[in-house]
PDB file of N, CA and C in Angstrom:
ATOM      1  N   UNK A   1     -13.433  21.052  -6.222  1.00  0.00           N
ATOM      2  CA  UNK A   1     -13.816  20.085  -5.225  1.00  0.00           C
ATOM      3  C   UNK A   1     -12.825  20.096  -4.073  1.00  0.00           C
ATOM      4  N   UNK A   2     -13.247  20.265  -2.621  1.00  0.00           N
ATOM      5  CA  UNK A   2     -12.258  20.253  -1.625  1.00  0.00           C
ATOM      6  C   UNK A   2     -12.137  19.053  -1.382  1.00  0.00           C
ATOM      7  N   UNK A   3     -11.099  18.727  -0.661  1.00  0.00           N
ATOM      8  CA  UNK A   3     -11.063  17.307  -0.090  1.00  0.00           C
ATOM      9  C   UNK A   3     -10.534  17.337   1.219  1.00  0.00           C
ATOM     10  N   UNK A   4     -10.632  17.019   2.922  1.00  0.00           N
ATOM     11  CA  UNK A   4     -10.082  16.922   3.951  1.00  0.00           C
ATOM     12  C   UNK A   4      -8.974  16.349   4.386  1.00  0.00           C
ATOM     13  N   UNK A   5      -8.651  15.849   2.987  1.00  0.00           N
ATOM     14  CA  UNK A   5      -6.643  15.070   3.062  1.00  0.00           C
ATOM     15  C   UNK A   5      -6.064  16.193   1.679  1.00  0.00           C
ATOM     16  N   UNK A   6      -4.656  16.456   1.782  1.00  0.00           N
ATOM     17  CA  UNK A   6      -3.679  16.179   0.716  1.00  0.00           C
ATOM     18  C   UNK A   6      -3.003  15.433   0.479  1.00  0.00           C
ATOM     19  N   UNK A   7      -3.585  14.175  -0.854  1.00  0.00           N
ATOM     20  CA  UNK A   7      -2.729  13.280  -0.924  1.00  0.00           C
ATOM     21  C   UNK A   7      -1.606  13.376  -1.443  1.00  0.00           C
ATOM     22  N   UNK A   8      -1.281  14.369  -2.188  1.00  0.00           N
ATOM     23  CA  UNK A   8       0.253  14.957  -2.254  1.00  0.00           C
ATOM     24  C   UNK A   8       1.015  14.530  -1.297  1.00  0.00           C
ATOM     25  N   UNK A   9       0.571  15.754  -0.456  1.00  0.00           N
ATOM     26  CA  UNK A   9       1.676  15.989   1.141  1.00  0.00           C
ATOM     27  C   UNK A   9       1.852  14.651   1.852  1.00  0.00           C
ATOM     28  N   UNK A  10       0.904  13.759   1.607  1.00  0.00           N
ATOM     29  CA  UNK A  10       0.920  12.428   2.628  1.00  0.00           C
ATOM     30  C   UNK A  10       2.730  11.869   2.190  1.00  0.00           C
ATOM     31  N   UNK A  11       2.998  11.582   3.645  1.00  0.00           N
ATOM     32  CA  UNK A  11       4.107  10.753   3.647  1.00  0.00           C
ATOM     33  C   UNK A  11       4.625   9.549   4.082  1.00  0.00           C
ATOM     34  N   UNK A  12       3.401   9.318   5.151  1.00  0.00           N
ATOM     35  CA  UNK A  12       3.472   7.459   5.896  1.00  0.00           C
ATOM     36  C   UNK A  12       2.106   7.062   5.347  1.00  0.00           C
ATOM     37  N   UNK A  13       1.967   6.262   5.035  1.00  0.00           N
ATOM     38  CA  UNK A  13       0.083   5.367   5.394  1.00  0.00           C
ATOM     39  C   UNK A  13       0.421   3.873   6.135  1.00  0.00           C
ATOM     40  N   UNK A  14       0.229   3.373   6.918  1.00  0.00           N
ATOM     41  CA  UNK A  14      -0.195   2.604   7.848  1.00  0.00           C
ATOM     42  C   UNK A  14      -1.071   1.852   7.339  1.00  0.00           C
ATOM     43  N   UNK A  15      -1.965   1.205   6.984  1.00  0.00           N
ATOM     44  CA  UNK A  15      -2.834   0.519   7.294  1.00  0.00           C
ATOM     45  C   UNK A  15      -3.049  -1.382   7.757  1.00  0.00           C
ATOM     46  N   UNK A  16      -4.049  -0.967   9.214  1.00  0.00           N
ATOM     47  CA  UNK A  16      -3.871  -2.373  10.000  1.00  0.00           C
ATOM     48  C   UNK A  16      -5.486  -3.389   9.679  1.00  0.00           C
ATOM     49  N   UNK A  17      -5.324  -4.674   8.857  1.00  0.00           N
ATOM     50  CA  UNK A  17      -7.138  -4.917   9.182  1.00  0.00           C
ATOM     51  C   UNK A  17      -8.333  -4.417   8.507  1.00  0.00           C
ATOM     52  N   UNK A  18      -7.500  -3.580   7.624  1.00  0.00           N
ATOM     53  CA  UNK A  18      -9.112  -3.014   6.881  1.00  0.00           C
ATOM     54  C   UNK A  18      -9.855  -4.026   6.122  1.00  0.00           C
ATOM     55  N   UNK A  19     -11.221  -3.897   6.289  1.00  0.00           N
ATOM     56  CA  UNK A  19     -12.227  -4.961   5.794  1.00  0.00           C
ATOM     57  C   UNK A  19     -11.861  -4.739   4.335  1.00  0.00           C
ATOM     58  N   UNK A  20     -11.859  -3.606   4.258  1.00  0.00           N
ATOM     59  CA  UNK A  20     -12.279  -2.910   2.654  1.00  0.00           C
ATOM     60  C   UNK A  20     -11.016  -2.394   1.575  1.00  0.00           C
ATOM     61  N   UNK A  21     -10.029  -3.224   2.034  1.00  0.00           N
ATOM     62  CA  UNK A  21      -8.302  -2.749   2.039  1.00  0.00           C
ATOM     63  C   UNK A  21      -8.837  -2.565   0.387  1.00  0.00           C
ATOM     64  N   UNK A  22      -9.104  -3.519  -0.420  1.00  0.00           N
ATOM     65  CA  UNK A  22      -8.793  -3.868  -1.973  1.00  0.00           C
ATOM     66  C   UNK A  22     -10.134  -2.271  -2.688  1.00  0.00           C
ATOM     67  N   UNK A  23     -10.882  -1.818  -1.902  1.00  0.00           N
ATOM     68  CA  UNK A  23     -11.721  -0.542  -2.268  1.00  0.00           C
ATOM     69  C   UNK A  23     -10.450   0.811  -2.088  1.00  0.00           C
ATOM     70  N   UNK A  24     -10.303   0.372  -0.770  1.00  0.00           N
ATOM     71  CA  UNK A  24      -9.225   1.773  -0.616  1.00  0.00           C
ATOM     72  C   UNK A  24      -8.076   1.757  -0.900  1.00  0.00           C
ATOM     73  N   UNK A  25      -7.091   0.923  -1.817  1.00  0.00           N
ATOM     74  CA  UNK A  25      -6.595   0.667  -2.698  1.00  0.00           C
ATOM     75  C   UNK A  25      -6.410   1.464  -3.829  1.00  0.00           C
ATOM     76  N   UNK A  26      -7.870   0.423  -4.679  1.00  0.00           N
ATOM     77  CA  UNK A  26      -8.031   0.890  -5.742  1.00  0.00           C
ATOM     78  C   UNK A  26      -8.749   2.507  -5.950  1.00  0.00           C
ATOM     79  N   UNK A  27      -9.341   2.902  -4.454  1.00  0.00           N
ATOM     80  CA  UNK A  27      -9.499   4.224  -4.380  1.00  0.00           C
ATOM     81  C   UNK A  27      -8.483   5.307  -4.268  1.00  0.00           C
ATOM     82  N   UNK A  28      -7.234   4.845  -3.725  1.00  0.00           N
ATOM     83  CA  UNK A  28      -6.063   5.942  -4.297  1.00  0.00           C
ATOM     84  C   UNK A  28      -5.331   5.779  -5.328  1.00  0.00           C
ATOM     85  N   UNK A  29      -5.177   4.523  -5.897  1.00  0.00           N
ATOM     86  CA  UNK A  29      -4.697   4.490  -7.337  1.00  0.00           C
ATOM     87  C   UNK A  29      -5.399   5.613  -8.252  1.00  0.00           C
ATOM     88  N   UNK A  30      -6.644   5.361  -8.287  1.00  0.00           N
ATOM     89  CA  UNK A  30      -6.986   6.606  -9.132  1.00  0.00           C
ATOM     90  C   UNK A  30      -7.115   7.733  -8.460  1.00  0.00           C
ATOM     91  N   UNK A  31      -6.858   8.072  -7.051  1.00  0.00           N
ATOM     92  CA  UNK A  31      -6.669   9.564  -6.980  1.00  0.00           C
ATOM     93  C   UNK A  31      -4.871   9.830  -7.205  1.00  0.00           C
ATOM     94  N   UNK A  32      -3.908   8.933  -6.690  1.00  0.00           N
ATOM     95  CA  UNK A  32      -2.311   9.019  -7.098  1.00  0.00           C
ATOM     96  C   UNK A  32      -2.517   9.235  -8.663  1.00  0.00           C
ATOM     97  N   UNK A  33      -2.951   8.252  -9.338  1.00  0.00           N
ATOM     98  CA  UNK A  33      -2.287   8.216 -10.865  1.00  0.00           C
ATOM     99  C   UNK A  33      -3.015   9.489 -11.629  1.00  0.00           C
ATOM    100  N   UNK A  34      -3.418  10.255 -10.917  1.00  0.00           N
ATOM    101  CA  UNK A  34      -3.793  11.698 -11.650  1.00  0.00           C
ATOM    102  C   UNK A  34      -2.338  12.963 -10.751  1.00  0.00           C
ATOM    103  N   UNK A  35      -2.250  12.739 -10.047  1.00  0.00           N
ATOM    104  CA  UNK A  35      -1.206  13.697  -8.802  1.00  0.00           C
ATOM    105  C   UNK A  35       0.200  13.696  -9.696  1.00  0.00           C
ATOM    106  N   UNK A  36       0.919  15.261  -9.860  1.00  0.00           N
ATOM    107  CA  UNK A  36       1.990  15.389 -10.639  1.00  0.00           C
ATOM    108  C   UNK A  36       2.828  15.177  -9.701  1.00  0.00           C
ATOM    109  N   UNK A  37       3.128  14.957  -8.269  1.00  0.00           N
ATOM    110  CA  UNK A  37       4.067  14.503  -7.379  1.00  0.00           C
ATOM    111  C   UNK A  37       3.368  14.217  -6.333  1.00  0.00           C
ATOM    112  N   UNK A  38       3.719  13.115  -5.722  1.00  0.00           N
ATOM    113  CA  UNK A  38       3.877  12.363  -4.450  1.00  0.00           C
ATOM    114  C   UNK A  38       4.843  12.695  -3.365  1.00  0.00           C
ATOM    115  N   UNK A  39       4.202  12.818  -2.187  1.00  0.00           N
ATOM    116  CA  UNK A  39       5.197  12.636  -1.165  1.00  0.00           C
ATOM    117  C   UNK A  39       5.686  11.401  -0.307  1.00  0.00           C
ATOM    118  N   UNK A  40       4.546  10.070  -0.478  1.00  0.00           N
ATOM    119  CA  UNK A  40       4.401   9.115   0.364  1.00  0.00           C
ATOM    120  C   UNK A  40       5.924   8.786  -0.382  1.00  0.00           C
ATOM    121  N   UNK A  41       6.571   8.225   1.146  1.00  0.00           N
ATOM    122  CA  UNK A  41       7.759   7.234   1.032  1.00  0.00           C
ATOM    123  C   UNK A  41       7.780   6.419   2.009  1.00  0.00           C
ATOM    124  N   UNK A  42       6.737   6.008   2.564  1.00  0.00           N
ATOM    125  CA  UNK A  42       6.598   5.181   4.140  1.00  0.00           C
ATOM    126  C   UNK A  42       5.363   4.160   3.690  1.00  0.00           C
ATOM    127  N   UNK A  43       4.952   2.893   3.369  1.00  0.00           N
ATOM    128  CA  UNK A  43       3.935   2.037   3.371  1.00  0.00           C
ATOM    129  C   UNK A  43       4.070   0.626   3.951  1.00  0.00           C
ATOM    130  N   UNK A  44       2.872   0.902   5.117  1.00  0.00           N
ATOM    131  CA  UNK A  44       3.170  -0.522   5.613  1.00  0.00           C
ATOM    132  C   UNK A  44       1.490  -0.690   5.874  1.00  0.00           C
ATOM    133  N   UNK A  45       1.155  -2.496   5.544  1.00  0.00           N
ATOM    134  CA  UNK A  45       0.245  -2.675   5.562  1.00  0.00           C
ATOM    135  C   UNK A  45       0.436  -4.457   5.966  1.00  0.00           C
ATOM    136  N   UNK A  46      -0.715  -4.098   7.840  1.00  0.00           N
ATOM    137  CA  UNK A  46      -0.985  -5.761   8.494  1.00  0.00           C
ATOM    138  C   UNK A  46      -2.512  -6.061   7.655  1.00  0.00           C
ATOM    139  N   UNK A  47      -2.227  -7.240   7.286  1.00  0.00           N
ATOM    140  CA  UNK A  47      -3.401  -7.264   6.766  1.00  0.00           C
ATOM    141  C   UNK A  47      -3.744  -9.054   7.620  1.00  0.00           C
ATOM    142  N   UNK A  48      -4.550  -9.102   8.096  1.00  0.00           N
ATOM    143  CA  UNK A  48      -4.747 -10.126   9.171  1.00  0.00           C
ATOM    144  C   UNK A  48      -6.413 -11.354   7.901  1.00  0.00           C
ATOM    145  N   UNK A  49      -6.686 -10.678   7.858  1.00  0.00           N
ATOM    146  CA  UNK A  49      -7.966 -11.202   6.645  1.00  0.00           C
ATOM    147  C   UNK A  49      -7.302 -11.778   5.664  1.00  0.00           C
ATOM    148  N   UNK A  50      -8.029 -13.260   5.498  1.00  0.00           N
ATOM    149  CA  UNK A  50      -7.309 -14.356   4.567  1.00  0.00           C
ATOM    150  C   UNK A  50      -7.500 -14.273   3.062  1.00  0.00           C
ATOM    151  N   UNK A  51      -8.517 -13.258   3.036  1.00  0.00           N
ATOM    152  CA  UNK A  51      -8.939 -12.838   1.242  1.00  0.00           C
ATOM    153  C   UNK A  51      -7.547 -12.228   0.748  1.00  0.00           C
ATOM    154  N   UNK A  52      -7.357 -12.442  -0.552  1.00  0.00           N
ATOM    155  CA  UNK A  52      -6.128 -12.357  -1.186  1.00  0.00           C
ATOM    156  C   UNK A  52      -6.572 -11.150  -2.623  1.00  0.00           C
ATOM    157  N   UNK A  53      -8.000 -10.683  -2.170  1.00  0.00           N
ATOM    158  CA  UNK A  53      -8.314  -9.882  -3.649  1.00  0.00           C
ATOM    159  C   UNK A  53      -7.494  -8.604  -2.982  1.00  0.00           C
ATOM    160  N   UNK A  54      -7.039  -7.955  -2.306  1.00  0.00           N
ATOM    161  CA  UNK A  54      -6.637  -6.416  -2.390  1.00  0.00           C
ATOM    162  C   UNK A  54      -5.191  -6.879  -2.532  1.00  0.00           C
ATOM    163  N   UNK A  55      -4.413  -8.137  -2.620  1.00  0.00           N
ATOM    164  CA  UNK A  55      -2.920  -7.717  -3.151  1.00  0.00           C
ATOM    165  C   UNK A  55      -2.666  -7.506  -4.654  1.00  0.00           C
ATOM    166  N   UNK A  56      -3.711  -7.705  -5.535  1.00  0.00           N
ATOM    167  CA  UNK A  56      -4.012  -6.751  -6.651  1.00  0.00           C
ATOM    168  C   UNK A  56      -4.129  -5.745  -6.875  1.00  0.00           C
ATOM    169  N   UNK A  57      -4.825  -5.095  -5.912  1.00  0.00           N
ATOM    170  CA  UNK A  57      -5.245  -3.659  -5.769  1.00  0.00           C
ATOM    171  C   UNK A  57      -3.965  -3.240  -5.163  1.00  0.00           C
ATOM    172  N   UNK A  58      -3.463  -3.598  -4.286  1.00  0.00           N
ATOM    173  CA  UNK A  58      -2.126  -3.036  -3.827  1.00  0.00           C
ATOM    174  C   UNK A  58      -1.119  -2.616  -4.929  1.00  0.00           C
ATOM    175  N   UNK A  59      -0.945  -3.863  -6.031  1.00  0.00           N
ATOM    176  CA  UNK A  59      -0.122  -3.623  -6.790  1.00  0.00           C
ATOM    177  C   UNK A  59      -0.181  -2.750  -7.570  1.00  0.00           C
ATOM    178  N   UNK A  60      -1.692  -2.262  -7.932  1.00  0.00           N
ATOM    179  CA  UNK A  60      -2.094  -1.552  -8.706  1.00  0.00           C
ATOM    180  C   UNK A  60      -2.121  -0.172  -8.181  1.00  0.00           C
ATOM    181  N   UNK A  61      -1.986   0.199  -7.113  1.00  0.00           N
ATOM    182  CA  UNK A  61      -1.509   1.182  -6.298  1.00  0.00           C
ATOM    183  C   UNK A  61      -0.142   1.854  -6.455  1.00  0.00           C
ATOM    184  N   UNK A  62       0.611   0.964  -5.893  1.00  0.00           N
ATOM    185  CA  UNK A  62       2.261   0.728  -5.769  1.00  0.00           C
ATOM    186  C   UNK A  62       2.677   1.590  -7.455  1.00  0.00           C
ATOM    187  N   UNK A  63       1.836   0.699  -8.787  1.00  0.00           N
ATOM    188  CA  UNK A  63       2.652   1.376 -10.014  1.00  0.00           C
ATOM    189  C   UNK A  63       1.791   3.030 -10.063  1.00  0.00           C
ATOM    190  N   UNK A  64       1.034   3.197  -9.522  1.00  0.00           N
ATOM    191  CA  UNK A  64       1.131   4.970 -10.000  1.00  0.00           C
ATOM    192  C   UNK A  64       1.275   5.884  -9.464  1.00  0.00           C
ATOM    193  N   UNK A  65       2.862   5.480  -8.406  1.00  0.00           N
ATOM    194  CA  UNK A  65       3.477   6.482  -7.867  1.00  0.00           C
ATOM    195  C   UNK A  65       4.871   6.008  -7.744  1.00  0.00           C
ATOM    196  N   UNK A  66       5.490   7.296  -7.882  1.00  0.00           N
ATOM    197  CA  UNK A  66       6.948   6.691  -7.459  1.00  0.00           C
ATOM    198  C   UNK A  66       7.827   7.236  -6.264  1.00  0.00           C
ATOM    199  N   UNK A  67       8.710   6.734  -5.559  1.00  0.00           N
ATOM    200  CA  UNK A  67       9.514   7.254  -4.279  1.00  0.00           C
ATOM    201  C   UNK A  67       9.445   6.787  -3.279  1.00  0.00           C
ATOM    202  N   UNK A  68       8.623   5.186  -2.941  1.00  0.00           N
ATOM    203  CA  UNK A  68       8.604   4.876  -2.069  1.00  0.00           C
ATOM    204  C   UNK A  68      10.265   4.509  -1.434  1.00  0.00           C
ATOM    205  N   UNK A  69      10.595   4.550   0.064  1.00  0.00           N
ATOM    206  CA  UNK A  69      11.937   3.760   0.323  1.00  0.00           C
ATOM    207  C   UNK A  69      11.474   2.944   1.387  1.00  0.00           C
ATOM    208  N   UNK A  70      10.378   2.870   2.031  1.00  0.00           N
ATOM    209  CA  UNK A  70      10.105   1.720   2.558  1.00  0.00           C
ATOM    210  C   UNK A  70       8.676   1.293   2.308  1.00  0.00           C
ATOM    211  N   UNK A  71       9.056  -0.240   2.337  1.00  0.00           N
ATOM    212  CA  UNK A  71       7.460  -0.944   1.763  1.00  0.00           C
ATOM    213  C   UNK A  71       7.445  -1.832   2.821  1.00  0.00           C
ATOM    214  N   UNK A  72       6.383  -1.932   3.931  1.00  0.00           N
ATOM    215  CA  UNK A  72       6.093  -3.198   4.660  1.00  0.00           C
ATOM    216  C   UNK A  72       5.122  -3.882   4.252  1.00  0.00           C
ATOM    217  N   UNK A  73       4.852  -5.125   3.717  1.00  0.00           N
ATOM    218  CA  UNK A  73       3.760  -5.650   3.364  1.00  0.00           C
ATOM    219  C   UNK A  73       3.738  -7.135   4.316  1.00  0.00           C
ATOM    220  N   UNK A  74       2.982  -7.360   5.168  1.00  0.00           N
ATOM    221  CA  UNK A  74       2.649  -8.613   5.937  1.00  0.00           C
ATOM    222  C   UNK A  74       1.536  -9.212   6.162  1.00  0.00           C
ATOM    223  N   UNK A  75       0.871 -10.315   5.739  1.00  0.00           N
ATOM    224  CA  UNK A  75      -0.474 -10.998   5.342  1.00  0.00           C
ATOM    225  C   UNK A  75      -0.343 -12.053   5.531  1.00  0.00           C
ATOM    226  N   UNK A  76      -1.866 -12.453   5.953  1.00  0.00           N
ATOM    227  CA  UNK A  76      -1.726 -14.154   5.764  1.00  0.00           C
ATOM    228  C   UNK A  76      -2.102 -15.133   4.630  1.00  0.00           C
ATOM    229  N   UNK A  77      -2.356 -14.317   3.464  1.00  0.00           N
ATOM    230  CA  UNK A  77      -2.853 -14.769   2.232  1.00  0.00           C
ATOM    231  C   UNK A  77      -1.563 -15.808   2.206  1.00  0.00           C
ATOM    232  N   UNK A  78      -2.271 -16.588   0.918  1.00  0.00           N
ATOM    233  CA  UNK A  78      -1.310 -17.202   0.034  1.00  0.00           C
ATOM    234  C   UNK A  78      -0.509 -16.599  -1.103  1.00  0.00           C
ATOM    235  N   UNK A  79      -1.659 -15.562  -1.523  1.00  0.00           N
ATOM    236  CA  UNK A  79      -1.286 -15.094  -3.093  1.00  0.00           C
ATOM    237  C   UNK A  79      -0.043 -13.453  -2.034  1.00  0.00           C
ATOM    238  N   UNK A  80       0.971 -13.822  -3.118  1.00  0.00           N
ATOM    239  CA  UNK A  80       2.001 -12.755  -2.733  1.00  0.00           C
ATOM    240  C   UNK A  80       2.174 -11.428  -4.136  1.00  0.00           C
ATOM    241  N   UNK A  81       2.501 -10.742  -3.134  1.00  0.00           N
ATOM    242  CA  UNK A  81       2.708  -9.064  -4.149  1.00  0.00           C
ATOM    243  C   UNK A  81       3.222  -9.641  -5.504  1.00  0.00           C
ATOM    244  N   UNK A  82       3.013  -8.888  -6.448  1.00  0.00           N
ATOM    245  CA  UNK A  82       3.518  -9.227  -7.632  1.00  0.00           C
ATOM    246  C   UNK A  82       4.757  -7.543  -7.988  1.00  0.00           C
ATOM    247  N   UNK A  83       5.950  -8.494  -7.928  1.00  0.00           N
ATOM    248  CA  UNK A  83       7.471  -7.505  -7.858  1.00  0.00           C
ATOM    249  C   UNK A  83       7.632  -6.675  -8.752  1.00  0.00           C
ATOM    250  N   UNK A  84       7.298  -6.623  -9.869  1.00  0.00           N
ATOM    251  CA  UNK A  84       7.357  -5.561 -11.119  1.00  0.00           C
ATOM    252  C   UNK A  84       6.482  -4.226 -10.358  1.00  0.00           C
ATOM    253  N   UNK A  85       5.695  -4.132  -9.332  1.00  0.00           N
ATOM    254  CA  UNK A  85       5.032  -3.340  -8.305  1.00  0.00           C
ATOM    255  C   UNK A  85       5.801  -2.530  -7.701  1.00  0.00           C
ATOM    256  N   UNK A  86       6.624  -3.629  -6.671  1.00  0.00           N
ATOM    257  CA  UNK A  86       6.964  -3.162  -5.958  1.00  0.00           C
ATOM    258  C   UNK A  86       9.035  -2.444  -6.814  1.00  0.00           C
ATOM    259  N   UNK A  87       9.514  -3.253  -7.768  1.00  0.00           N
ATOM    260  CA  UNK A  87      10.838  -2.318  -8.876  1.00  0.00           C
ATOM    261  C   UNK A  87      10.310  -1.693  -9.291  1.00  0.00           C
ATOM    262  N   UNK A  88       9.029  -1.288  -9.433  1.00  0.00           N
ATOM    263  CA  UNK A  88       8.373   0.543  -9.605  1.00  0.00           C
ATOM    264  C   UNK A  88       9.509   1.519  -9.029  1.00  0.00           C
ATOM    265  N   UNK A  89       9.284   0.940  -7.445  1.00  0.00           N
ATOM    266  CA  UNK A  89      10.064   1.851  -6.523  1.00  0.00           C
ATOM    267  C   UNK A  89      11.479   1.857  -6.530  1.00  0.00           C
ATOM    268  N   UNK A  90      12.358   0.779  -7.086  1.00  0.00           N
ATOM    269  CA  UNK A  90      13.545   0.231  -7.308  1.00  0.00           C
ATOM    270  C   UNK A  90      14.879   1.281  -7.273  1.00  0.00           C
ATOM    271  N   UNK A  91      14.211   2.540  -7.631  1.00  0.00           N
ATOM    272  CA  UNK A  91      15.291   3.836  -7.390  1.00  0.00           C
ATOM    273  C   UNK A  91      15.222   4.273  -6.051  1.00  0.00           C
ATOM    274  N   UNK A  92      13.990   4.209  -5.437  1.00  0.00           N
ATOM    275  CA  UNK A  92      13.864   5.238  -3.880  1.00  0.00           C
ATOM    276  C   UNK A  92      14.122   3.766  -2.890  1.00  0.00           C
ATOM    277  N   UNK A  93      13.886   2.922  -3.276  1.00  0.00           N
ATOM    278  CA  UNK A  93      13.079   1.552  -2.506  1.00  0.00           C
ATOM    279  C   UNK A  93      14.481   1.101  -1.452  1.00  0.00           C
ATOM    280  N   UNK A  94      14.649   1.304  -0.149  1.00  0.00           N
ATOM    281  CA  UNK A  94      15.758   1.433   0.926  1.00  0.00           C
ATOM    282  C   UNK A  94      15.044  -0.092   2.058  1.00  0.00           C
ATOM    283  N   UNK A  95      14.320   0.412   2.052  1.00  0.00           N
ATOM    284  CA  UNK A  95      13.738  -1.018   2.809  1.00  0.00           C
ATOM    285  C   UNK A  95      12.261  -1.746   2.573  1.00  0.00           C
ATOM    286  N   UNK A  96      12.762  -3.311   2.604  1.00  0.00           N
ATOM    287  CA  UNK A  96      11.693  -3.621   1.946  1.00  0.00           C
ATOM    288  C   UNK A  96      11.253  -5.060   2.732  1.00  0.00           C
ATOM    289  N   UNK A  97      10.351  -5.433   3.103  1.00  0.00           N
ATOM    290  CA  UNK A  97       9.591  -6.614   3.902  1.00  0.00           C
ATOM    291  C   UNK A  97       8.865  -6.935   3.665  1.00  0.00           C
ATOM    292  N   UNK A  98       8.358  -8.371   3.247  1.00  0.00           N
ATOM    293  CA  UNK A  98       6.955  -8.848   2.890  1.00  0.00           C
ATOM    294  C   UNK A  98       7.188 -10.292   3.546  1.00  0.00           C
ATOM    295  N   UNK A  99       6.177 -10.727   4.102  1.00  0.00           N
ATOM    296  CA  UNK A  99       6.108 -12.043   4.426  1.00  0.00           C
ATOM    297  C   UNK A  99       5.055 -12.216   5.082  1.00  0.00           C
ATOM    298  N   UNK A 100       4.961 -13.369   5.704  1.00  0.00           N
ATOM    299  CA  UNK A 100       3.358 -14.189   6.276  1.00  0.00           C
ATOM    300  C   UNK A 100       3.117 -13.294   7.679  1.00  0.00           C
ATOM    301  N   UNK A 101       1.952 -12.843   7.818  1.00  0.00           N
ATOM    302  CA  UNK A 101       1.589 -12.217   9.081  1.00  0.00           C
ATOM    303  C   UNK A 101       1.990 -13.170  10.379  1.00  0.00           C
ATOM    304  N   UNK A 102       2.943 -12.671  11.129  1.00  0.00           N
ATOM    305  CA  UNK A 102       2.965 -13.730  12.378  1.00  0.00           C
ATOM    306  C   UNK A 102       2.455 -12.980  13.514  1.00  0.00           C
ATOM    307  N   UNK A 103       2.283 -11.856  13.829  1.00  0.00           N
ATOM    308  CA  UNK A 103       1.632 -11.030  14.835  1.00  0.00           C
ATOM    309  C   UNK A 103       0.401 -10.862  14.445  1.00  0.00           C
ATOM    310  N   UNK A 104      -0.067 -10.609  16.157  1.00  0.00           N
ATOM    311  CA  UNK A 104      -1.440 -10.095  16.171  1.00  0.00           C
ATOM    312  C   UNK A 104      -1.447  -8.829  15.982  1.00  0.00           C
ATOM    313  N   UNK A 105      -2.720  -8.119  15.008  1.00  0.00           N
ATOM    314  CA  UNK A 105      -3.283  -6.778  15.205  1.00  0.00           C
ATOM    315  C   UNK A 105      -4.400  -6.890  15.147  1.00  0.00           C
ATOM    316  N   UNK A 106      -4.821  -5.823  16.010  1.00  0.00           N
ATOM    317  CA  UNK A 106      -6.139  -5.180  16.004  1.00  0.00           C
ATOM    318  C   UNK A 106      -7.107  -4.289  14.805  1.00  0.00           C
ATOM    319  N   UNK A 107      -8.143  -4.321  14.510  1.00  0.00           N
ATOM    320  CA  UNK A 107      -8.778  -4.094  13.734  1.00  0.00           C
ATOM    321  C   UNK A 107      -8.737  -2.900  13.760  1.00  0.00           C
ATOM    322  N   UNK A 108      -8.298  -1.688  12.721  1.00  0.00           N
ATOM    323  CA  UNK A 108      -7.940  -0.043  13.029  1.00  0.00           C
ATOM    324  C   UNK A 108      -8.987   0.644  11.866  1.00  0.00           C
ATOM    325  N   UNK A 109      -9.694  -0.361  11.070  1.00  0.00           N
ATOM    326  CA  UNK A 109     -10.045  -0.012   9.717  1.00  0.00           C
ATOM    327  C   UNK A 109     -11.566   0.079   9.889  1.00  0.00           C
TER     328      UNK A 109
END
């Protein structure tokens, strides 16, 4: 099966606004937690939408890979990352930010 990404090789993901954050999520968890190495060490995600179901899926992301050194996570939910997620990364993990969305972004998703 070809695919038009290597999620191997990936090393930043970005994501700003996606409607569908908690699908594409849980859609690379199961393509990561099959991958014998990762390259991503860059994740930052504006998430401007008040639904709180993809910081599950995030977390569930976060454990089936390892090497991240920076994690941006900024939302306006209530419900916050759950940390045993994010000390996955606790060996590579160099910078780390989570808190309440205070900027505007634009919808990229």
């Amino acid at each position: 099966m070809q695919t038009w990404l290597d999620l191997a090789s990936l090393q930043s993901l970005r994501i700003e606004n996606c409607r569908n954050v908690a699908h594409l999520f849980t859609g690379l968890a199961n393509k990561f937690r099959y991958l014998e190495e990762t390259a991503l060490v860059r994740l930052t995600v504006l998430q401007e939408i008040r639904s709180s179901i993809w910081v599950d899926a995030l977390a569930e992301f976060l454990g089936c890979f390892d090497g991240l050194t920076t994690l941006f996570v900024s939302s306006k939910t209530r419900e916050r990352l759950n940390m045993r997620s994010v000390g996955h990364h606790g060996q590579t993990l160099k910078h780390l930010h989570i808190d309440i969305l205070t900027t505007t972004t634009t919808n990229t998703c």
